[in-house]
Protein backbone atom coordinates (compact mmCIF):
# COMPACT_ATOMS: atom_id res chain seq x y z
CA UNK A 1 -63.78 -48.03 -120.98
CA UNK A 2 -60.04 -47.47 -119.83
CA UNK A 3 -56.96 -47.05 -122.19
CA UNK A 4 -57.16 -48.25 -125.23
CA UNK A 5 -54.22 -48.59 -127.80
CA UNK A 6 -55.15 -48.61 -131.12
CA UNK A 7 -52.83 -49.97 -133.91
CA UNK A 8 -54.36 -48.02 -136.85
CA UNK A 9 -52.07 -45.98 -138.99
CA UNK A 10 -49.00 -48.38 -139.39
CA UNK A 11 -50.08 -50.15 -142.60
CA UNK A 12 -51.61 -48.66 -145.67
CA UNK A 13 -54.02 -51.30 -145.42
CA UNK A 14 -55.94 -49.37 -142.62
CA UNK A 15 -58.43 -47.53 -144.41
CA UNK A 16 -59.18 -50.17 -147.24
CA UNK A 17 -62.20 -51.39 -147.65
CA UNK A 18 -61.29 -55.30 -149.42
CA UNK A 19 -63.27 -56.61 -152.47
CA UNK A 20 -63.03 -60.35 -151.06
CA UNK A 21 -63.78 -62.27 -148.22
CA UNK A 22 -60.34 -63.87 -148.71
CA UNK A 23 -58.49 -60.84 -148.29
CA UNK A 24 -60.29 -59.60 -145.57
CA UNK A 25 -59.48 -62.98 -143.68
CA UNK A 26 -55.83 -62.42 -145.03
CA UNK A 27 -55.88 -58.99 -143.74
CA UNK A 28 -57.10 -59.67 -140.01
CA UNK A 29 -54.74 -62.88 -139.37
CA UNK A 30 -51.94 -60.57 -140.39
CA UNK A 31 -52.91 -58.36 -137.87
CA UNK A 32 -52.30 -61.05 -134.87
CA UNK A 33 -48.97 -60.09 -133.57
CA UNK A 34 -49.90 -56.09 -133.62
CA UNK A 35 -52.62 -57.26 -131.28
CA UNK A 36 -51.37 -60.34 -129.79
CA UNK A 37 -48.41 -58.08 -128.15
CA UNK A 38 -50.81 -55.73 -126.60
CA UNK A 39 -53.56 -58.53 -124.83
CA UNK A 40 -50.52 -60.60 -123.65
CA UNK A 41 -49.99 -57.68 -121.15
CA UNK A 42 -53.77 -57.25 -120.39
CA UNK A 43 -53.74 -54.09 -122.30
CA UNK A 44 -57.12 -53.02 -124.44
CA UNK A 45 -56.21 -52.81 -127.64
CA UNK A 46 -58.28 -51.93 -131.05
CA UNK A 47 -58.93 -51.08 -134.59
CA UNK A 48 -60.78 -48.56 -136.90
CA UNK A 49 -61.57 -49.08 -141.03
CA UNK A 50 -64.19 -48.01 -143.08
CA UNK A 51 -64.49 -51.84 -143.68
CA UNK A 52 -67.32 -53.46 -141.76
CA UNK A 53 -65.91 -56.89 -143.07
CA UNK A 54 -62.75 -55.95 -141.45
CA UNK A 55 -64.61 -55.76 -137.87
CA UNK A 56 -66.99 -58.76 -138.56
CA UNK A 57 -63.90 -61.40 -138.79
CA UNK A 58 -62.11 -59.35 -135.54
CA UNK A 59 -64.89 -59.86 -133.45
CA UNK A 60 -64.59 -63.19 -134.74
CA UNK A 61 -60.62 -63.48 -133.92
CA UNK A 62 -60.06 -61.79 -130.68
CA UNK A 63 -62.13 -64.29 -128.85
CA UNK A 64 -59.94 -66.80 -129.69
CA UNK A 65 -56.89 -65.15 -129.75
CA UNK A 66 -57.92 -64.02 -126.13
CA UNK A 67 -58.14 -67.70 -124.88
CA UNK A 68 -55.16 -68.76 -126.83
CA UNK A 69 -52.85 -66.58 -124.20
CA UNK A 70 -55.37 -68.06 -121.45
CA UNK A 71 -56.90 -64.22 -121.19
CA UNK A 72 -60.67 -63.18 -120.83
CA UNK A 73 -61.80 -60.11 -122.79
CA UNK A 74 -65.17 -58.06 -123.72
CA UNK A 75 -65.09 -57.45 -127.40
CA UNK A 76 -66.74 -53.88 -127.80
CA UNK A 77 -67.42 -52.32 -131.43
CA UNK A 78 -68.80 -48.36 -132.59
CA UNK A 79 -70.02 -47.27 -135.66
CA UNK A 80 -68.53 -43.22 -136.05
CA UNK A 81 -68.31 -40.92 -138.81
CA UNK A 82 -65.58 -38.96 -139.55
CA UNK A 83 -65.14 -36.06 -142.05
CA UNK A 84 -67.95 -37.84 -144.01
CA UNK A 85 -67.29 -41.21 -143.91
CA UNK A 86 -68.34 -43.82 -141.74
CA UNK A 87 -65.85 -45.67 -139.54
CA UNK A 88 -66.00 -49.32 -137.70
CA UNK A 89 -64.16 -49.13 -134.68
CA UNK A 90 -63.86 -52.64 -132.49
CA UNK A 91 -61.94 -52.58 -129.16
CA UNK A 92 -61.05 -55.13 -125.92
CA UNK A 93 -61.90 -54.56 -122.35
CA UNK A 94 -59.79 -56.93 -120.14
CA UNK A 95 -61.42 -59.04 -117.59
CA UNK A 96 -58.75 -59.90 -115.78
């Protein structure tokens, strides 16, 4: 899989699981330049939440986020649990 960076942990939003489709949509745009800084430099980068939404609209996004800065990418996602609860993890693989 390679290095990944992940960019959990530097908004309380991480581990929220949103009542709305709206805010979930609100949520992940937000979350463009955190990602958008690591694929410009062909670095994988992902995210982890308890909120399946949450990874639904990402593996919408990066696509096009991807071909925005003229990049190709493999959009991978996990299911894990942790201490009890289950986490959504979604990740990109750089093809070059």
């Amino acid at each position: 899989m390679g290095k990944v960076i992940w960019i959990n942990g530097n908004h309380k939003e991480d581990n929220r699981i949103f009542d709305s489709e709206f805010e979930v949509d609100e949520w992940t745009r937000a979350l463009y330049p955190d990602f958008v800084a690591f694929l410009s430099d062909h670095t994988n980068v992902g995210y982890a939440t308890p909120d399946e939404k949450v990874i639904n609209y990402l593996a919408s996004l990066f696509p096009q986020w991807a071909l925005n800065l003229d990049l190709k990418v493999r959009v991978c996602t996990a299911k894990i649990e942790r201490n009890g609860q289950i986490i959504y993890k979604i990740w990109t693989v750089s093809l070059g």
